[in-house]
Protein backbone atom coordinates (compact mmCIF):
# COMPACT_ATOMS: atom_id res chain seq x y z
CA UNK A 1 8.75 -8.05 -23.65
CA UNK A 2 7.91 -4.53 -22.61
CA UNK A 3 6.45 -1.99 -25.81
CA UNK A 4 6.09 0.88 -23.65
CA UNK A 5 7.21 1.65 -20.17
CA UNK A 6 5.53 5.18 -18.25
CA UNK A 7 6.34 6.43 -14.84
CA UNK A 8 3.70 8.46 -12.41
CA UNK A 9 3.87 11.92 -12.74
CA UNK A 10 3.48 13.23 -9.65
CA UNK A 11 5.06 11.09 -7.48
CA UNK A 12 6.91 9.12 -9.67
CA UNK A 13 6.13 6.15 -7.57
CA UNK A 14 4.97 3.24 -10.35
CA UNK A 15 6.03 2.45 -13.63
CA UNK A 16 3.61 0.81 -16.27
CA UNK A 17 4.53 -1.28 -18.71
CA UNK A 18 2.65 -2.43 -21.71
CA UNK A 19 3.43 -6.04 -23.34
CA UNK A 20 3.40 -7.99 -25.98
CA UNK A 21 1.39 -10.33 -24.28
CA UNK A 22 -1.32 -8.08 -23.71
CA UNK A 23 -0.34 -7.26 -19.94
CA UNK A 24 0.03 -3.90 -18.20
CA UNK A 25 2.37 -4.61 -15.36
CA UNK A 26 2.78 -2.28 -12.43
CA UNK A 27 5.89 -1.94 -9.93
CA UNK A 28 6.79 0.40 -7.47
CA UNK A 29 9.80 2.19 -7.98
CA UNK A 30 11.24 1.86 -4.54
CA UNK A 31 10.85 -1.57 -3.46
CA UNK A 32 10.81 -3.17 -6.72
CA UNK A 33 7.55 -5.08 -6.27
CA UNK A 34 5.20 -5.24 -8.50
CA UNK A 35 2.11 -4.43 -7.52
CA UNK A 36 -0.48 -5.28 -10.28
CA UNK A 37 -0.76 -7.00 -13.74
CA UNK A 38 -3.63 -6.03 -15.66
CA UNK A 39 -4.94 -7.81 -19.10
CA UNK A 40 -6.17 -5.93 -21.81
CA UNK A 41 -7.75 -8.44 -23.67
CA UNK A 42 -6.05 -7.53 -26.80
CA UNK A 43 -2.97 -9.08 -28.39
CA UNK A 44 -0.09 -6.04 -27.48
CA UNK A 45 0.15 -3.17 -25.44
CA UNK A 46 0.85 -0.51 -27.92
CA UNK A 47 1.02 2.56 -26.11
CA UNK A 48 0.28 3.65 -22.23
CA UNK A 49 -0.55 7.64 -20.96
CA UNK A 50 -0.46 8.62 -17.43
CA UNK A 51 -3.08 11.47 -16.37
CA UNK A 52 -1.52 14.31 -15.18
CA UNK A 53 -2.90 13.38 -11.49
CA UNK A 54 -0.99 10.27 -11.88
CA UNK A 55 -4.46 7.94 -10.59
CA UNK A 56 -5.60 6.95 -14.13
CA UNK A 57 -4.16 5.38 -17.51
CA UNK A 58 -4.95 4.43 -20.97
CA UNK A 59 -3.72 1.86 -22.55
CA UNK A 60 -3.95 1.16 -26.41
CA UNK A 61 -4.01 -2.74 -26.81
CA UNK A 62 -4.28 -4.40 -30.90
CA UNK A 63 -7.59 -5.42 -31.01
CA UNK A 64 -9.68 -3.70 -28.69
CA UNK A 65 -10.87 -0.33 -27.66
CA UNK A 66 -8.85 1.98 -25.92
CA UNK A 67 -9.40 1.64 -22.00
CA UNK A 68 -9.14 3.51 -18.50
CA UNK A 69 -7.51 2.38 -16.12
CA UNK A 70 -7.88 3.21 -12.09
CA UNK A 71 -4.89 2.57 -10.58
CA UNK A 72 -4.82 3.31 -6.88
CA UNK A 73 -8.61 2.71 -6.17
CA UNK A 74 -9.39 -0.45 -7.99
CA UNK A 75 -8.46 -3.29 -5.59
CA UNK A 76 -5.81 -5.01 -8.16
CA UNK A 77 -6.16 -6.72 -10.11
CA UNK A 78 -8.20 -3.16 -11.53
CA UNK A 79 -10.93 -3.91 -13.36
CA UNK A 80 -11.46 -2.67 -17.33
CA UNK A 81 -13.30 0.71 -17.63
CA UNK A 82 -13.97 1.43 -21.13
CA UNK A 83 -14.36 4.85 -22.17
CA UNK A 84 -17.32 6.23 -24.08
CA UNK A 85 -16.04 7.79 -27.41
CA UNK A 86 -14.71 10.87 -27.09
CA UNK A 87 -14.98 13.86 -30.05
CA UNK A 88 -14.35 12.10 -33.50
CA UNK A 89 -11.43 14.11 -33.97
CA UNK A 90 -9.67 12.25 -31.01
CA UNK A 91 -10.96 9.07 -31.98
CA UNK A 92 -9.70 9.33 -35.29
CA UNK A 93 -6.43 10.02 -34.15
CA UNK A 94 -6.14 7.41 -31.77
CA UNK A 95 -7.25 4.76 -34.76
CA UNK A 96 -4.73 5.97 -36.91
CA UNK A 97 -1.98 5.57 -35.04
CA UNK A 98 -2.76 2.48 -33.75
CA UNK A 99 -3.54 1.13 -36.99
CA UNK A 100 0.02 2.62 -38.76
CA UNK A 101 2.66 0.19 -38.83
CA UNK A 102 5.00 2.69 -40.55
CA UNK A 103 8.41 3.82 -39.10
CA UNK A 104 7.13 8.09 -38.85
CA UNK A 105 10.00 9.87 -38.32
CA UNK A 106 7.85 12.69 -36.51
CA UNK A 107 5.02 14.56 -36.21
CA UNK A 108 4.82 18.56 -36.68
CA UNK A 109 2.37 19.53 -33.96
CA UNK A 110 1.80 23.27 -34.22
CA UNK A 111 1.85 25.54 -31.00
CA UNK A 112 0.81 29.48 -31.92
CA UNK A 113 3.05 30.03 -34.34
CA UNK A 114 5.80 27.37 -33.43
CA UNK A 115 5.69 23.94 -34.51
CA UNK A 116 7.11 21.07 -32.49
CA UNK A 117 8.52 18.03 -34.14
CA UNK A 118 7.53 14.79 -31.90
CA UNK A 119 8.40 11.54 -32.77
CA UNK A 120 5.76 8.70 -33.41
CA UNK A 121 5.98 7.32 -29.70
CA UNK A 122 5.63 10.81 -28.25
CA UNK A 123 2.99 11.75 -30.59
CA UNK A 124 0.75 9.01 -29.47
CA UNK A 125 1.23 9.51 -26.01
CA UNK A 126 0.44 12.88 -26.42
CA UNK A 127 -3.11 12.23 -28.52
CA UNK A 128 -3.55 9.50 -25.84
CA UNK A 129 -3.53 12.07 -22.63
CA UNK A 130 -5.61 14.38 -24.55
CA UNK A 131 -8.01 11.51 -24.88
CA UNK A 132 -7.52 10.44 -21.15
CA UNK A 133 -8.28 13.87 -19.78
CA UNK A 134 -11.25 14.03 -22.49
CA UNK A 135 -13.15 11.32 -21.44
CA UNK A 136 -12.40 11.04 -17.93
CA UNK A 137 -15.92 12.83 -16.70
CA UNK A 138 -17.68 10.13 -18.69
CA UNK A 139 -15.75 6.99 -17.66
CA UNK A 140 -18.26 4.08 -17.13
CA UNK A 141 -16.22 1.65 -14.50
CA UNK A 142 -17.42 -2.20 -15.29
CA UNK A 143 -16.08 -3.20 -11.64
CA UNK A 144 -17.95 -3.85 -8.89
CA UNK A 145 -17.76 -1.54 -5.59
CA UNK A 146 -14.73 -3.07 -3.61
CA UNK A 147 -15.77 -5.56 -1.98
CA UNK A 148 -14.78 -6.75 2.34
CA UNK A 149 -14.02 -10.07 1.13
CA UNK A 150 -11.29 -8.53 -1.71
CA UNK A 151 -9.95 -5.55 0.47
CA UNK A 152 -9.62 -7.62 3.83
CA UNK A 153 -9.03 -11.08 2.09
CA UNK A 154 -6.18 -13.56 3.64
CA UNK A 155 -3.18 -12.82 1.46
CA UNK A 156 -3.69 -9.21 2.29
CA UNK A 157 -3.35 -10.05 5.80
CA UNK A 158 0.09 -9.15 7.75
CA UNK A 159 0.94 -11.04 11.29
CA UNK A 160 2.14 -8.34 13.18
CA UNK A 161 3.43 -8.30 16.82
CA UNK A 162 3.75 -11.82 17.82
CA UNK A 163 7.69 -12.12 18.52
CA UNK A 164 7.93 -10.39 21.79
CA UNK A 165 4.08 -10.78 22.59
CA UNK A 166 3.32 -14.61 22.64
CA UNK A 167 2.90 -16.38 26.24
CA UNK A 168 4.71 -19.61 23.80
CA UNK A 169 7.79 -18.26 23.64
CA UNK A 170 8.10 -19.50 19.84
CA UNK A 171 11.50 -19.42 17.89
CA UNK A 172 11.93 -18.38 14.14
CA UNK A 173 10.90 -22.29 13.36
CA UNK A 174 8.03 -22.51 15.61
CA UNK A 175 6.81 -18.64 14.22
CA UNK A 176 6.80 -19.52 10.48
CA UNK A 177 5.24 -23.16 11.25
CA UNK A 178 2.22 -21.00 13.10
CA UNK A 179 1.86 -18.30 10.11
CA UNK A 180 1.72 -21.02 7.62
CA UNK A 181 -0.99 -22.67 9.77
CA UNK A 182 -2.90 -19.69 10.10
CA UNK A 183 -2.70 -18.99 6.43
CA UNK A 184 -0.39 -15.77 6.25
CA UNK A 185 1.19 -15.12 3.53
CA UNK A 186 3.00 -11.92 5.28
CA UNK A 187 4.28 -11.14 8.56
CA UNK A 188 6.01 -7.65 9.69
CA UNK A 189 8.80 -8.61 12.69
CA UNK A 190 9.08 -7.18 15.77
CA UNK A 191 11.82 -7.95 18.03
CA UNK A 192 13.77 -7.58 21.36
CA UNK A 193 17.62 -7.36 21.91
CA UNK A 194 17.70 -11.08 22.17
CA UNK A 195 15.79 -11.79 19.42
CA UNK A 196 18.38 -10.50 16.31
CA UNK A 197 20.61 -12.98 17.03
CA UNK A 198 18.11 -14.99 15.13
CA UNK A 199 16.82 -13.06 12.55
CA UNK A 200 18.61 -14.05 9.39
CA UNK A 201 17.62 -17.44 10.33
CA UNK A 202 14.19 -16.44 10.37
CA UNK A 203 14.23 -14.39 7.25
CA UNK A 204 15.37 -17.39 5.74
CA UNK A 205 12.97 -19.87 7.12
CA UNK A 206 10.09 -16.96 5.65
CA UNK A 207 11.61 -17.14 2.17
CA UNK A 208 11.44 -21.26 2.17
CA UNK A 209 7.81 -20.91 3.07
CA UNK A 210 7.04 -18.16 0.99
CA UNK A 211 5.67 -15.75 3.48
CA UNK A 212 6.81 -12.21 2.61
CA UNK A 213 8.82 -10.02 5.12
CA UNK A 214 6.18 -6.84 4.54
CA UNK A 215 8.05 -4.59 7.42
CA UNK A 216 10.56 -4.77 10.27
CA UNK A 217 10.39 -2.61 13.66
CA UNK A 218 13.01 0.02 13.02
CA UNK A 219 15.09 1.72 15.57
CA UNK A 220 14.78 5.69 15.33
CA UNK A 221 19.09 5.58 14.59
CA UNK A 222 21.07 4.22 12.56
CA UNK A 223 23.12 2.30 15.69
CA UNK A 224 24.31 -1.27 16.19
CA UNK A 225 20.27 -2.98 16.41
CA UNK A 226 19.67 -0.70 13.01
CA UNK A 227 23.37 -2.01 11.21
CA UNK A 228 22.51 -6.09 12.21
CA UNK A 229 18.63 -5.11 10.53
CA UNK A 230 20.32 -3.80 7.47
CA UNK A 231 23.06 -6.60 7.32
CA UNK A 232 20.54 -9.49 7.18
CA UNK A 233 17.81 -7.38 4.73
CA UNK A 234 21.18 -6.70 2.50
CA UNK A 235 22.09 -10.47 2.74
CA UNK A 236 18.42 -11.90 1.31
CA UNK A 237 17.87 -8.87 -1.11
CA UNK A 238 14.60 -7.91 0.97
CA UNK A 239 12.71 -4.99 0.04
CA UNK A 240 10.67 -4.16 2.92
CA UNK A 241 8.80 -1.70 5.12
CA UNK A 242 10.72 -0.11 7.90
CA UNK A 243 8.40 0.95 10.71
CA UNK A 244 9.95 3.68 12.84
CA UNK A 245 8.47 5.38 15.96
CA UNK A 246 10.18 8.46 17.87
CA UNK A 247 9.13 10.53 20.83
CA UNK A 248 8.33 14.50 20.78
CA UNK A 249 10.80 16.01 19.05
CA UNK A 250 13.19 18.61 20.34
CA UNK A 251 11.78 22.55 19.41
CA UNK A 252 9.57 25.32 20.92
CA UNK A 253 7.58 25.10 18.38
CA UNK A 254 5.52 23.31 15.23
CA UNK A 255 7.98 24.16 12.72
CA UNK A 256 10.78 23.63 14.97
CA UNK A 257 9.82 19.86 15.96
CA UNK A 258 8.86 19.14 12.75
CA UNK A 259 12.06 20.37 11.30
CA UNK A 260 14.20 18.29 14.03
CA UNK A 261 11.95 14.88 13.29
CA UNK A 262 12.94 15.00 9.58
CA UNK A 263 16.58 15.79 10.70
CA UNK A 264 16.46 12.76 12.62
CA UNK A 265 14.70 10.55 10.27
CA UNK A 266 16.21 11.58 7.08
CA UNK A 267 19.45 9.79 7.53
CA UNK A 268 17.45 6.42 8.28
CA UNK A 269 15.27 6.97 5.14
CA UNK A 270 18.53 7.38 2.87
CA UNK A 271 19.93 4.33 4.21
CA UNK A 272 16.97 2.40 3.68
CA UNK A 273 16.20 3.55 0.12
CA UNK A 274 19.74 2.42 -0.36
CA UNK A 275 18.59 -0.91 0.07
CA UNK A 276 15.04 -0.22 -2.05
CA UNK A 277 13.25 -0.09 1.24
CA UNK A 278 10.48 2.05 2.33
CA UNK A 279 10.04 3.98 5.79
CA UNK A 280 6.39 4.11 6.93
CA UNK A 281 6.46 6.35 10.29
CA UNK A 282 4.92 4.57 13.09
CA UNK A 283 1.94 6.20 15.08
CA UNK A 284 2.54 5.26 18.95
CA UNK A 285 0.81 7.79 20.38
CA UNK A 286 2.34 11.32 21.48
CA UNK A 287 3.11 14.10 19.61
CA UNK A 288 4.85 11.84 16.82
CA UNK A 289 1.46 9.65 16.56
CA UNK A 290 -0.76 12.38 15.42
CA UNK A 291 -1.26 11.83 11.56
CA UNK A 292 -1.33 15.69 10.86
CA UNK A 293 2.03 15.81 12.23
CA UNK A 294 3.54 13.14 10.32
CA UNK A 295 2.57 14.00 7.02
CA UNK A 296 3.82 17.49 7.86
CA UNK A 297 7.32 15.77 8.41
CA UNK A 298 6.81 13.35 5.42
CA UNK A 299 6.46 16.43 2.98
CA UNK A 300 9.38 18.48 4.96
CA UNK A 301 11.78 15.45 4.15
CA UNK A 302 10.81 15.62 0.47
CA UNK A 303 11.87 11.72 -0.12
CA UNK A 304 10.13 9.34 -1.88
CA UNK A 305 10.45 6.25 0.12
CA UNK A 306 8.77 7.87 3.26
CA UNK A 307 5.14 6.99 4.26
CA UNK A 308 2.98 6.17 7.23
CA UNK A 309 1.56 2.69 9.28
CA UNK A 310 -1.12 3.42 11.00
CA UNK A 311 -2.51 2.00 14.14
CA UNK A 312 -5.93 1.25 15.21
CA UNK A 313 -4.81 0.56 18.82
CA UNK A 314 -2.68 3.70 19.34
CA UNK A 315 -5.34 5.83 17.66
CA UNK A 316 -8.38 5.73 20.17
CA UNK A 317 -8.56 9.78 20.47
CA UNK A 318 -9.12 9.69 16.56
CA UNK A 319 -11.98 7.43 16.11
CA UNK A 320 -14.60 10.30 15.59
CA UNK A 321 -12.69 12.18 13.12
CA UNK A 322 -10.96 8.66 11.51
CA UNK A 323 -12.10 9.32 8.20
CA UNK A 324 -11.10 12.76 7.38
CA UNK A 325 -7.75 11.45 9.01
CA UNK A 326 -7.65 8.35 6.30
CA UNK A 327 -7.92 10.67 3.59
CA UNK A 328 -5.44 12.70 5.02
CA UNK A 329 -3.01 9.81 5.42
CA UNK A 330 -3.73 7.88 1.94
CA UNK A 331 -1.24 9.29 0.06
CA UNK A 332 1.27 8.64 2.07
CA UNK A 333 -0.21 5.18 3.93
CA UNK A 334 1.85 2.25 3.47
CA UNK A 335 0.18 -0.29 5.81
CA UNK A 336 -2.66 -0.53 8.14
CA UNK A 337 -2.81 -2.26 11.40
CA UNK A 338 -6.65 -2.77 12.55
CA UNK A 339 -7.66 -3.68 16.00
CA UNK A 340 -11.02 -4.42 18.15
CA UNK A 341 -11.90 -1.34 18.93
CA UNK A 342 -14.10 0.07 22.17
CA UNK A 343 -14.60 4.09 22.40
CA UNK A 344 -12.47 4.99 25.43
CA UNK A 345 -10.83 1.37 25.60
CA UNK A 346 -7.30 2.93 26.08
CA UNK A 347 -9.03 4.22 29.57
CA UNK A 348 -11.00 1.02 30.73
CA UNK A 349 -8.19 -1.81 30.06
CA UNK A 350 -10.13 -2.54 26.58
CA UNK A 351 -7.27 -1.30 24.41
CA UNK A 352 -6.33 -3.57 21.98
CA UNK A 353 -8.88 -6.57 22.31
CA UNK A 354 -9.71 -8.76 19.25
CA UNK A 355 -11.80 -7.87 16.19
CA UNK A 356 -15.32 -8.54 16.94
CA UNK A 357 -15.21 -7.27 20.10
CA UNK A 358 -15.69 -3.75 19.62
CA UNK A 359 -18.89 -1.69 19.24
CA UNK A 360 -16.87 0.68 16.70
CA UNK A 361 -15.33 -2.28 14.40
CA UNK A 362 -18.24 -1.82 12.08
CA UNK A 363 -17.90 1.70 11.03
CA UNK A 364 -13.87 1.56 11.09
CA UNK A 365 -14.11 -0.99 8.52
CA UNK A 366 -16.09 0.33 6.33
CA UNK A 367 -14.69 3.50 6.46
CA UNK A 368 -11.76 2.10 5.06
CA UNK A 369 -13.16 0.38 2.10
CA UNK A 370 -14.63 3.87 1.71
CA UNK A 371 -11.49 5.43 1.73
CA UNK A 372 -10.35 3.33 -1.25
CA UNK A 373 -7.02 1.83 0.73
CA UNK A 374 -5.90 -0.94 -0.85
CA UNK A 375 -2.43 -1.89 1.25
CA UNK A 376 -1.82 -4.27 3.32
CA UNK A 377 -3.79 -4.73 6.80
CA UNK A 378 -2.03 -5.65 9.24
CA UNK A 379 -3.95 -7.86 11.98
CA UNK A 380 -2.11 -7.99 15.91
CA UNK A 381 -0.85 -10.21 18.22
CA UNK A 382 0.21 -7.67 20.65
CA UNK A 383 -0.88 -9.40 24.33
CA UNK A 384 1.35 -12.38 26.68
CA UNK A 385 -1.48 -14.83 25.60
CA UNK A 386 -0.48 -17.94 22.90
CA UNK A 387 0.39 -15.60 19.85
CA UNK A 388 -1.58 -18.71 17.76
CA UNK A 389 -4.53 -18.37 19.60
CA UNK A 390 -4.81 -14.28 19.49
CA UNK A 391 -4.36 -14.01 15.80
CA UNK A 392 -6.79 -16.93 15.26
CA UNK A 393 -8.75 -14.80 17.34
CA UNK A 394 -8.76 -12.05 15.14
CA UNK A 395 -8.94 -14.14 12.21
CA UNK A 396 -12.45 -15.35 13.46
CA UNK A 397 -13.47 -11.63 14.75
CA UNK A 398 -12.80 -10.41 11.12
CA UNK A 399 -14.54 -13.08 9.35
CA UNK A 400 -17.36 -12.86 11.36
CA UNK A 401 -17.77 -8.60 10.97
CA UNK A 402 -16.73 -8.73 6.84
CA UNK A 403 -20.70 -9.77 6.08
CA UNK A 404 -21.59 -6.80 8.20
CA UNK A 405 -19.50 -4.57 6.13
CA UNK A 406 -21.65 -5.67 2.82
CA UNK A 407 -25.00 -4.77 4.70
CA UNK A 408 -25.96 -8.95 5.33
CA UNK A 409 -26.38 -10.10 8.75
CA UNK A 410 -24.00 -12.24 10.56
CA UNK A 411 -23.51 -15.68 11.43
CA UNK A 412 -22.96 -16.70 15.40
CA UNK A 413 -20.47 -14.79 17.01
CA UNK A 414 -16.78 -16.47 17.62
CA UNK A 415 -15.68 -18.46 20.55
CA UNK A 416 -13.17 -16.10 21.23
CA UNK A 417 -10.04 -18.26 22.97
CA UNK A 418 -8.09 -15.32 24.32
CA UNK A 419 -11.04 -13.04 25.03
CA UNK A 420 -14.25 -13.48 28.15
């Protein structure tokens, strides 16, 4: 049972809530996942305060210090970060009211030469923020730096781009039977014409196996491939990632494509949050595939279910500037899609090739643990070999580089299957 229940301030993109078990649970407000649980350690939540920047909370649990919580760069579940005690006046406020069991009607809180009657709930909230933004320069975090093995770990892991692209020719059966083999525990769908025909089966089959359906391939319209999508995610309730891609945009100018890409997409992101699904905007090269440019037409649709997917393979011009373009994109990133990766290997046939392989795979990595992204990662098919043997492939490629990313040397290099 929920004691107290916050949304994000500035985005308005999670709700907390505090319970009487101790938890702090965490869902996002469009697709109704939730993303985190967190334990206190004490016996009830009793109150919860966003900071104003909407990345940190305190919590006020029976039985325990107050506590700071990260919530976008802890790699969930967050780790406790206890706060050294801030002035005594704060402190003492804090104590009382979580100590007072009695029903307070209010609280006259003066303001110059006004007074403002808040009741109890407010009131703590309030004393709690000011406590928050006291003693965030001071915070000592008890977790651990992320770690490769947490950020890039196998539930995190989405199959992507093995329905068109697999020399096999599997069926929705045949797919799920492979991803359960392989260990995934999400897969984003790609498709053909030919292949919708079968994809309620197939969301079906993924839902008795308990893989999750983390993002479809989206048309750029709202036409007859876009209505059978939305039938079959209606049907099974799905709350998932639409990935959409779009050529250069009509206009003679910046403003003028920009405004014409939101024009275009905007329809497709109301329909979708009508369903409580995201749209993450699809970098595929082009004009369209240039971060800068989608996050100008993410803030110039002013919706909340709009983000970005971003590709490792259609992104080989941005490999010297990829962390300044990471930062960029965080705030809006919704998945990741990471690839073997050779400088100039979009000019020498070396464009997507599988994780290992690359002389940049390395410093890519770790420049997203350094970024502090903490979505899913999506790992490709995306060649006519056995769709099996390409992600095991990259399965192998990334086990063998996460050592690497924690400074230790590696063990032999894989036996690639797909790869000479």
């Amino acid at each position: 049972m929920a004691r107290s229940c916050l949304i994000t301030p500035w985005d308005e993109i999670l709700i907390a809530a505090g319970t009487q078990e101790s938890h702090v649970r965490l869902w996002h407000t469009t697709t109704g996942a939730q993303t985190q649980q967190l334990e206190t350690g004490g016996r009830s939540v009793r109150s919860i305060a966003f900071h104003p920047n909407g990345k940190q909370f305190v919590t006020v649990a029976k039985g325990v210090p107050f506590a700071v919580w990260d919530v976008y760069e802890a790699i969930p579940p967050a780790k406790l970060s206890m706060c050294r005690e801030p002035s005594g006046t704060i402190a003492q406020l804090v104590s009382f009211h979580v100590r007072s069991s009695r029903a307070n009607a209010g609280y006259r809180v003066p303001f110059g030469k006004r007074h403002f009657l808040l009741q109890r709930t407010t009131m703590i909230r309030v004393v709690l923020l000011v406590t928050l933004v006291a003693c965030l320069p001071s915070i000592t975090h008890a977790a651990d730096p992320a770690k490769p093995a947490d950020r890039f770990a196998q539930d995190n892991l989405v199959a992507w781009c093995i329905v068109p692209f697999d020399a096999k020719k599997r069926g929705p059966a045949a797919r799920v039977e492979m991803l359960q083999k392989l260990g995934f525990k999400k897969y984003a769908y790609d498709w053909r014409a030919e292949h919708l025909a079968t994809f309620d089966d197939e969301v079906a089959l993924l839902e008795k196996a308990n893989i999750e359906l983390t993002a479809v391939w989206f048309p750029a319209n709202l036409g007859e491939d876009a209505k059978k999508l939305l039938a079959v995610i209606e049907k099974h309730g799905i709350k998932t990632q639409l990935w959409v891609t779009m050529g250069v945009p009509a206009g003679a100018n910046q403003v003028a494509k920009v405004e014409s890409a939101a024009k275009v997409l905007k329809p497709i992101a109301e329909e979708a949050a009508r369903h409580g699904c995201t749209v993450a905007l699809y970098n595929h090269g082009g004009w369209f595939g240039e971060p800068e440019n989608q996050v100008a037409i993410i803030e110039a649709m002013k919706l909340k279910n709009v983000g970005i997917v971003y590709n490792q393979h259609h992104g080989h011009d941005h490999f010297d500037k990829f962390p300044e373009l990471l930062k960029l994109m965080k705030p809006h990133l919704l998945a990741l899609n990471i690839n073997g990766s050779v400088k100039n290997g979009d000019k020498t046939g070396k464009k997507i090739v599988p994780l290992g392989v690359g002389e940049l795979d390395v410093q890519l990595l770790n420049d997203v643990l350094k970024s502090g992204y903490a979505g899913p990662i999506g790992i490709l098919g995306h060649t006519q070999d056995d769709a099996a043997e390409r992600l095991a492939d990259n399965l192998d490629g990334l086990k063998w580089l996460l050592p690497q990313l924690a400074g230790k040397e590696p063990g032999p290099k894989p036996k690639y299957r797909t790869w000479k």
